[in-house]
N, C-alpha and C. Protein backbone atom coordinates (compact mmCIF):
# COMPACT_ATOMS: atom_id res chain seq x y z
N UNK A 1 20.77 19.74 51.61
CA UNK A 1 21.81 20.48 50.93
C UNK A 1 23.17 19.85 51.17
N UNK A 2 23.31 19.04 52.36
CA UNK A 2 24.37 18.60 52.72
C UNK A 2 24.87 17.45 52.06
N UNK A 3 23.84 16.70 51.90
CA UNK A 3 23.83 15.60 51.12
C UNK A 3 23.95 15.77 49.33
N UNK A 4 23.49 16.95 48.79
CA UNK A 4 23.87 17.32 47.41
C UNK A 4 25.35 17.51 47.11
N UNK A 5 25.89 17.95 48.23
CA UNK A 5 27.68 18.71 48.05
C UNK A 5 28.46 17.70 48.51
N UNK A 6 27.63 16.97 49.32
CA UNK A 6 28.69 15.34 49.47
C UNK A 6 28.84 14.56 48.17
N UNK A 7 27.08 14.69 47.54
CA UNK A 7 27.16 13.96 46.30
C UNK A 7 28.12 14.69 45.29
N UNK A 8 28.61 16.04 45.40
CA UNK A 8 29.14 16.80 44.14
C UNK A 8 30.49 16.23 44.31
N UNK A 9 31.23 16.13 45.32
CA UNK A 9 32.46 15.93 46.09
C UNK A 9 32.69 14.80 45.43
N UNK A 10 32.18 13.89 45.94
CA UNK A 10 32.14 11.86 45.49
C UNK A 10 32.26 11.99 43.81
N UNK A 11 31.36 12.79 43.09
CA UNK A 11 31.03 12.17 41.82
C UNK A 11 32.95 13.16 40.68
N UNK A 12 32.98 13.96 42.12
CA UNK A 12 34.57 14.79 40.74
C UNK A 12 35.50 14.28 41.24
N UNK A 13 35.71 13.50 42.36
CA UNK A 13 36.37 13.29 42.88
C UNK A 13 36.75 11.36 41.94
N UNK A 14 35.89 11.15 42.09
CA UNK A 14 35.61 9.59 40.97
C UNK A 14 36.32 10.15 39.60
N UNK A 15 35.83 11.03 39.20
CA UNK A 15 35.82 11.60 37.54
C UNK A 15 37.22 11.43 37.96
N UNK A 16 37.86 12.44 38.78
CA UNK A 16 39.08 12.68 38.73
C UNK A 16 40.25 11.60 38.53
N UNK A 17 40.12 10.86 39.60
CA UNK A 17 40.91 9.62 39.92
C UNK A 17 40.60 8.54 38.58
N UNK A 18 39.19 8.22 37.87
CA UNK A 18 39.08 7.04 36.65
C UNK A 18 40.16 7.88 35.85
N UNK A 19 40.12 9.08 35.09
CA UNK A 19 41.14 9.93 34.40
C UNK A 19 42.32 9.95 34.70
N UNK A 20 42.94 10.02 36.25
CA UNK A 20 44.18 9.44 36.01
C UNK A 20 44.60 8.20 36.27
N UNK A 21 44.01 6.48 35.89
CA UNK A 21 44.03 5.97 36.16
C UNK A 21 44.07 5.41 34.29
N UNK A 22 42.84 6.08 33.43
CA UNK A 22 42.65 5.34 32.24
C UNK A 22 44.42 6.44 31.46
N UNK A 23 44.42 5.50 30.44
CA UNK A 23 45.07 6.45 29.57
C UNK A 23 44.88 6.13 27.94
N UNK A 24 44.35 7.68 27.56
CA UNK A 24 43.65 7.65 26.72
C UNK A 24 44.72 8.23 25.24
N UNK A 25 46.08 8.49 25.86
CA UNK A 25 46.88 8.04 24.23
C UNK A 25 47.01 7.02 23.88
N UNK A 26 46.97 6.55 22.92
CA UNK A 26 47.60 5.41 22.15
C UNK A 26 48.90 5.04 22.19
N UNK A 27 49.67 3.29 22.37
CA UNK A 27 50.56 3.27 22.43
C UNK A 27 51.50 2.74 21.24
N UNK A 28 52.48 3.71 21.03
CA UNK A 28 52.81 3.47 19.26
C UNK A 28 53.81 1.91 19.43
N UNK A 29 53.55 1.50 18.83
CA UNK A 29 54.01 -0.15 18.37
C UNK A 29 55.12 -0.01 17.18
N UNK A 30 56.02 -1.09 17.32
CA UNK A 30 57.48 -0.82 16.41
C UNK A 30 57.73 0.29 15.59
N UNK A 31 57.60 1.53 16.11
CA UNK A 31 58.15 3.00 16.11
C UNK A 31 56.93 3.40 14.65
N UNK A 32 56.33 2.76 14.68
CA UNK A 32 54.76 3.26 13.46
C UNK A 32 53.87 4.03 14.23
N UNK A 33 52.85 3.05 13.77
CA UNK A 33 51.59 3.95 13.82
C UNK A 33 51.08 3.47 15.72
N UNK A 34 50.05 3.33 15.96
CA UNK A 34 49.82 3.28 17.33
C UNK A 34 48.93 1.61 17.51
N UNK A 35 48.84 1.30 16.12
CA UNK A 35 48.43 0.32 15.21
C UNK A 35 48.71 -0.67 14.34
N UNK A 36 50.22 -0.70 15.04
CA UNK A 36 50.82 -1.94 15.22
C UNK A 36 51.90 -1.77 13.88
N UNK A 37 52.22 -1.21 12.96
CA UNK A 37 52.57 -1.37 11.74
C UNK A 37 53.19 0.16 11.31
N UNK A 38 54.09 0.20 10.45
CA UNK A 38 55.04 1.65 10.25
C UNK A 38 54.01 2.47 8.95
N UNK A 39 54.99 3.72 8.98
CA UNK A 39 53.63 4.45 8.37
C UNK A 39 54.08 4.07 6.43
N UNK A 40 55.27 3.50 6.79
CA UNK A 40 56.50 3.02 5.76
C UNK A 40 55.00 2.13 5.10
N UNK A 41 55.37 0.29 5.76
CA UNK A 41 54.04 -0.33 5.26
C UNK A 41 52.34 0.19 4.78
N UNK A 42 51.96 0.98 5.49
CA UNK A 42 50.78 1.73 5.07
C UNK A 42 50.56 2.50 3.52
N UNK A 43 51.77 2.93 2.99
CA UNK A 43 52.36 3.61 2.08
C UNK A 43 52.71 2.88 1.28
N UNK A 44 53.41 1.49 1.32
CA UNK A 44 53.13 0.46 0.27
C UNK A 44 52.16 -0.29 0.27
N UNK A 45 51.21 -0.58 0.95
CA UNK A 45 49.85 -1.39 0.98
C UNK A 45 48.84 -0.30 -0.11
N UNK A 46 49.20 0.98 -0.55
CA UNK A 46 48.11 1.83 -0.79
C UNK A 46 48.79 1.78 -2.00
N UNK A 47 50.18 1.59 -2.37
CA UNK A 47 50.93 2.11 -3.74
C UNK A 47 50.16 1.88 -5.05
N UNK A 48 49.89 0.76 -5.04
CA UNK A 48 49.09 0.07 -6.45
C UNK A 48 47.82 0.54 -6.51
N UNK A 49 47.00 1.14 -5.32
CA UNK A 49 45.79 1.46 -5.13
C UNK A 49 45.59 2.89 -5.41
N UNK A 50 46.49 3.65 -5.18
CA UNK A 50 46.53 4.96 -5.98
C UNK A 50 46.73 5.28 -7.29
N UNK A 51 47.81 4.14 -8.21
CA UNK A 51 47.55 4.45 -9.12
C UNK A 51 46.58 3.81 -10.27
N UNK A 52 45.52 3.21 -9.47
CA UNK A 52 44.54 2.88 -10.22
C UNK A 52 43.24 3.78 -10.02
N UNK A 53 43.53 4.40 -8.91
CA UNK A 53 41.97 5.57 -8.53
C UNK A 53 42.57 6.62 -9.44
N UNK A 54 44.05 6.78 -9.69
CA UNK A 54 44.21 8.26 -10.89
C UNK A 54 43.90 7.79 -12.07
N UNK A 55 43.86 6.44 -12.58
CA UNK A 55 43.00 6.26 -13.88
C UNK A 55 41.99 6.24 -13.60
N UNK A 56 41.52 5.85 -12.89
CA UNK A 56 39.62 5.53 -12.68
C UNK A 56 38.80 7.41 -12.77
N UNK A 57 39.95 8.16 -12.11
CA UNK A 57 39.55 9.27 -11.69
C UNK A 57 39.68 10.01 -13.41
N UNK A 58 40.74 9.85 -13.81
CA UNK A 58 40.58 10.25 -15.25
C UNK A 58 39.55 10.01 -16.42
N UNK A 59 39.32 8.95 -15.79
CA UNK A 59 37.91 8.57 -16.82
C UNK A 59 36.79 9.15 -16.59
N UNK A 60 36.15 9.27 -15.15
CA UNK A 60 35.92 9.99 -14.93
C UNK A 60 35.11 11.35 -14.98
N UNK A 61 36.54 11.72 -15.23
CA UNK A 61 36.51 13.38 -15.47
C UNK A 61 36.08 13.81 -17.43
N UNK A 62 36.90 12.52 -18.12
CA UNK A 62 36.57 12.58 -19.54
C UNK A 62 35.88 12.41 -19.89
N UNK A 63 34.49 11.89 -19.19
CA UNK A 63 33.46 11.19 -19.49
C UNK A 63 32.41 12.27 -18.75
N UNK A 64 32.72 13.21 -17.76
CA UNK A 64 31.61 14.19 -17.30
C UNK A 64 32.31 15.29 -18.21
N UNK A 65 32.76 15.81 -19.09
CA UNK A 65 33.22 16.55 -19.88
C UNK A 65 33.02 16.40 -21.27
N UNK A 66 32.67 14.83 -21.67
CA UNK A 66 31.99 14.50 -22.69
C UNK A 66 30.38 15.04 -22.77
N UNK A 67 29.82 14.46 -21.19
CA UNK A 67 28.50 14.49 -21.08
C UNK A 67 27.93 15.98 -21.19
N UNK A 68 28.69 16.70 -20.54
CA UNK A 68 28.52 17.92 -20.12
C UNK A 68 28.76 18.73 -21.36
N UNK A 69 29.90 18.99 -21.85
CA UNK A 69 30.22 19.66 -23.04
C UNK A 69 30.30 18.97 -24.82
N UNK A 70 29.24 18.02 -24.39
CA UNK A 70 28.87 17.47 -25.81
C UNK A 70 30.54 17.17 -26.26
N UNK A 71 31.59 17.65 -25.96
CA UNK A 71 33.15 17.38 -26.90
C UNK A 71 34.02 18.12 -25.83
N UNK A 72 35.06 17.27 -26.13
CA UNK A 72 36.73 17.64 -25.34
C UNK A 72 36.87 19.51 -25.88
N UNK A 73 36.29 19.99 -24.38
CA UNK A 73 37.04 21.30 -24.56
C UNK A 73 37.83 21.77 -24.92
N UNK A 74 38.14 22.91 -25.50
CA UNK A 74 39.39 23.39 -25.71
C UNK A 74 39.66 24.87 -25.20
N UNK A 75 40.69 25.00 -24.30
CA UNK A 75 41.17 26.32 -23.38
C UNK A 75 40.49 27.31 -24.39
N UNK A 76 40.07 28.18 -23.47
CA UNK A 76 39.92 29.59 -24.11
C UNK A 76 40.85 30.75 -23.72
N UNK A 77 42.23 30.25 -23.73
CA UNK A 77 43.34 30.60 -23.14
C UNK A 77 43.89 32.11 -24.02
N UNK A 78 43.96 33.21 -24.12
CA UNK A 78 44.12 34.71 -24.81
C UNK A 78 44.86 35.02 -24.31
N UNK A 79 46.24 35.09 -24.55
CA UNK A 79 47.17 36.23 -24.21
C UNK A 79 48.14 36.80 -24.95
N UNK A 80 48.71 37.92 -24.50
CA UNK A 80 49.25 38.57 -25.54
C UNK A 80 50.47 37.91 -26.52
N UNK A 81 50.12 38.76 -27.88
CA UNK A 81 50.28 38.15 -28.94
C UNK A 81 50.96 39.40 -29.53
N UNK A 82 52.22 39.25 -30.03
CA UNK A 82 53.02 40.25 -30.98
C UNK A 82 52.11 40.61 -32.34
N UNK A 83 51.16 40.08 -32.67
CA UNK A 83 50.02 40.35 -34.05
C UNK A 83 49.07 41.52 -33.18
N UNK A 84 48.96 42.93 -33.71
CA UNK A 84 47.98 43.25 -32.59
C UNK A 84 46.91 42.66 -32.95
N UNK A 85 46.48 42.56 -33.88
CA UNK A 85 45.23 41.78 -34.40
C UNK A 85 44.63 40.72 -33.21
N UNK A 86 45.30 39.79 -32.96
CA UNK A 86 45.01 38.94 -32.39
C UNK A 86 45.82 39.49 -30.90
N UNK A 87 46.04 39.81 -30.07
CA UNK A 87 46.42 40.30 -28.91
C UNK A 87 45.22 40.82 -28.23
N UNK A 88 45.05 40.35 -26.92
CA UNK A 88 43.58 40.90 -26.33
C UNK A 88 43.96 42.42 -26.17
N UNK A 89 44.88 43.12 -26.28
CA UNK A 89 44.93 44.85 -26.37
C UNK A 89 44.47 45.69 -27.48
N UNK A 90 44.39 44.56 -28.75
CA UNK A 90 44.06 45.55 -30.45
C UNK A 90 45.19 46.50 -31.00
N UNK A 91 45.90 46.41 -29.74
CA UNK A 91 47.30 47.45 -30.42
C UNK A 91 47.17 48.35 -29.54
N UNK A 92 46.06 48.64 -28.62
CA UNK A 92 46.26 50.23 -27.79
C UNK A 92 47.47 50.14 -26.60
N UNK A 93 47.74 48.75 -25.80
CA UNK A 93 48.97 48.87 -25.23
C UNK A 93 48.38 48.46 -23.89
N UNK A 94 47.26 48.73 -23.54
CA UNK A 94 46.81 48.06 -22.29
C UNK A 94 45.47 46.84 -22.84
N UNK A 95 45.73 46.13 -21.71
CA UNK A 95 44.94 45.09 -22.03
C UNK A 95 43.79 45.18 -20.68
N UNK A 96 42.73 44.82 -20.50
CA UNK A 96 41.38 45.16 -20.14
C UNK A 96 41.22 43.58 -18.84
N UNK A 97 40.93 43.95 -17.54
CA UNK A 97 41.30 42.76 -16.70
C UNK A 97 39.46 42.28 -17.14
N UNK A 98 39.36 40.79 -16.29
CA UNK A 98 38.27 41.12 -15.35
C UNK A 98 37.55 41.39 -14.94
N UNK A 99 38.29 41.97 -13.68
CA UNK A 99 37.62 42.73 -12.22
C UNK A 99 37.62 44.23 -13.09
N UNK A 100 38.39 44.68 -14.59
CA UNK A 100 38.03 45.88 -14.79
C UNK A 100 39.00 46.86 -15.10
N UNK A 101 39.97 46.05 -13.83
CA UNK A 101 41.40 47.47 -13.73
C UNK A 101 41.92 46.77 -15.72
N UNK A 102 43.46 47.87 -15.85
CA UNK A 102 43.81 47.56 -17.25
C UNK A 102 45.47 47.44 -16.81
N UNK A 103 45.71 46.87 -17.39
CA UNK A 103 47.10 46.02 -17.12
C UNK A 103 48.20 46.69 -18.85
N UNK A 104 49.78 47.22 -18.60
CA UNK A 104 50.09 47.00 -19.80
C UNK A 104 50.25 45.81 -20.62
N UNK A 105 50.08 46.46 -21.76
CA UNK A 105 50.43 44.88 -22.77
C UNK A 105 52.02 44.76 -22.85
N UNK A 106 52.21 43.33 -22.68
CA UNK A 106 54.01 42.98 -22.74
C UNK A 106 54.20 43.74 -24.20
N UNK A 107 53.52 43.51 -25.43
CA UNK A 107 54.11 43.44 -26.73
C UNK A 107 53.86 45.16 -27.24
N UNK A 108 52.68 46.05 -26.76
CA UNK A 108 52.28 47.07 -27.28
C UNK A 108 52.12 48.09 -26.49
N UNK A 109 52.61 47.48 -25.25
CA UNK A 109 52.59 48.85 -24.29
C UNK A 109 54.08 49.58 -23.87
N UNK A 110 53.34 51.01 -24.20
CA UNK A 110 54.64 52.20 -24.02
C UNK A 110 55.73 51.45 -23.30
N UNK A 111 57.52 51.47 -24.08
CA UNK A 111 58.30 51.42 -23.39
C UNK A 111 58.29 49.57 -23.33
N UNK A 112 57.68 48.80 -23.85
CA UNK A 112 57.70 47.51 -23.78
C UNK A 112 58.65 47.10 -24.82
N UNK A 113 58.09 47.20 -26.17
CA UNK A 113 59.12 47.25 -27.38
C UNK A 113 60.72 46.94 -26.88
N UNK A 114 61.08 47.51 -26.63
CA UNK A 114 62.94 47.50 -26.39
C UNK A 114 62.89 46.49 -25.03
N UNK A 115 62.07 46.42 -24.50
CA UNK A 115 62.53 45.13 -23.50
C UNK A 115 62.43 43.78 -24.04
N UNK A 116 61.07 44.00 -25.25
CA UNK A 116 61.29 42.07 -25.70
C UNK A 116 62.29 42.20 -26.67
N UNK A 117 62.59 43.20 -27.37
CA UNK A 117 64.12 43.31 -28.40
C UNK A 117 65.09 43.35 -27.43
N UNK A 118 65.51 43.52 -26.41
CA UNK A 118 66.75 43.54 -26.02
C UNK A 118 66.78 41.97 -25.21
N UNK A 119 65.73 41.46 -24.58
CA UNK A 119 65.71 40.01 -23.81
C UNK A 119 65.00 39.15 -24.52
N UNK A 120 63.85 39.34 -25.41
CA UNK A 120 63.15 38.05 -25.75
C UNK A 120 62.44 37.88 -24.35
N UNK A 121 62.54 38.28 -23.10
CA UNK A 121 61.30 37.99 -21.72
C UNK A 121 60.53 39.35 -21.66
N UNK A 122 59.59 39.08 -20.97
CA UNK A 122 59.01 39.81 -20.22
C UNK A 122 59.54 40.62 -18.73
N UNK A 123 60.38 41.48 -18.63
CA UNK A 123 60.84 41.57 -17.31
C UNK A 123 60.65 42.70 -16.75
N UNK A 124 60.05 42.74 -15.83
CA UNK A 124 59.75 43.62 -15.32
C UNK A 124 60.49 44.37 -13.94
N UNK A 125 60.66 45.81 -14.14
CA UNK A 125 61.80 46.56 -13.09
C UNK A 125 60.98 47.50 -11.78
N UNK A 126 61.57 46.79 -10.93
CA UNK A 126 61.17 47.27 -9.92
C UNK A 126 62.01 48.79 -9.43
């Protein structure tokens, strides 16, 4: 037993002392990286290389959108519309979320009227 707690002693006692002996930050080199070079250079070595992965990446994307949707989508973007006809409300004044809840309509809901005649916005009073 004596000989186990000598061995425990020796082996943290080693740990201890290699740890403060190694040092395991990095040492930063002409005020950059720790890697010899500024983060300045890193940032122009990549310049030309980024903007060729945002075309590459655009193609891409036009080409799994071709594949995928047989043709260039087009938004299915609905919102309110001064026609009630075409306004996702029909004219009743609330418009239908979602999740379910019902939201007023800017153009047909009670008390809306005189705010887009008097601003042309949407503004809403707290």
């Amino acid at each position: 037993m004596k000989k186990l707690v000598e061995l425990a002693f020796v082996s943290i006692i080693s740990v201890l002392v290699t740890l403060s002996v190694v040092n395991t930050t990095p040492a930063v080199i002409d005020g950059g990286t720790a890697y010899g070079c500024s983060t300045q250079d890193i940032t122009n070595m990549y310049a030309d290389y980024i903007d060729q992965w945002k075309k590459e990446i655009s193609v891409c994307f036009d080409t799994a959108e071709e594949e995928v949707f047989d043709n260039n989508p087009i938004p299915d973007i609905i919102g309110p519309n001064p026609d009630p006809k075409k306004c996702p409300c029909g004219g009743s004044g609330w418009i239908k979320q979602g999740d379910g809840h019902k939201t007023k309509c800017p153009y047909h809901g009670e008390g809306m009227t005189t705010t887009m005649k008097d601003h042309g916005l949407i503004i809403r009073k707290f």
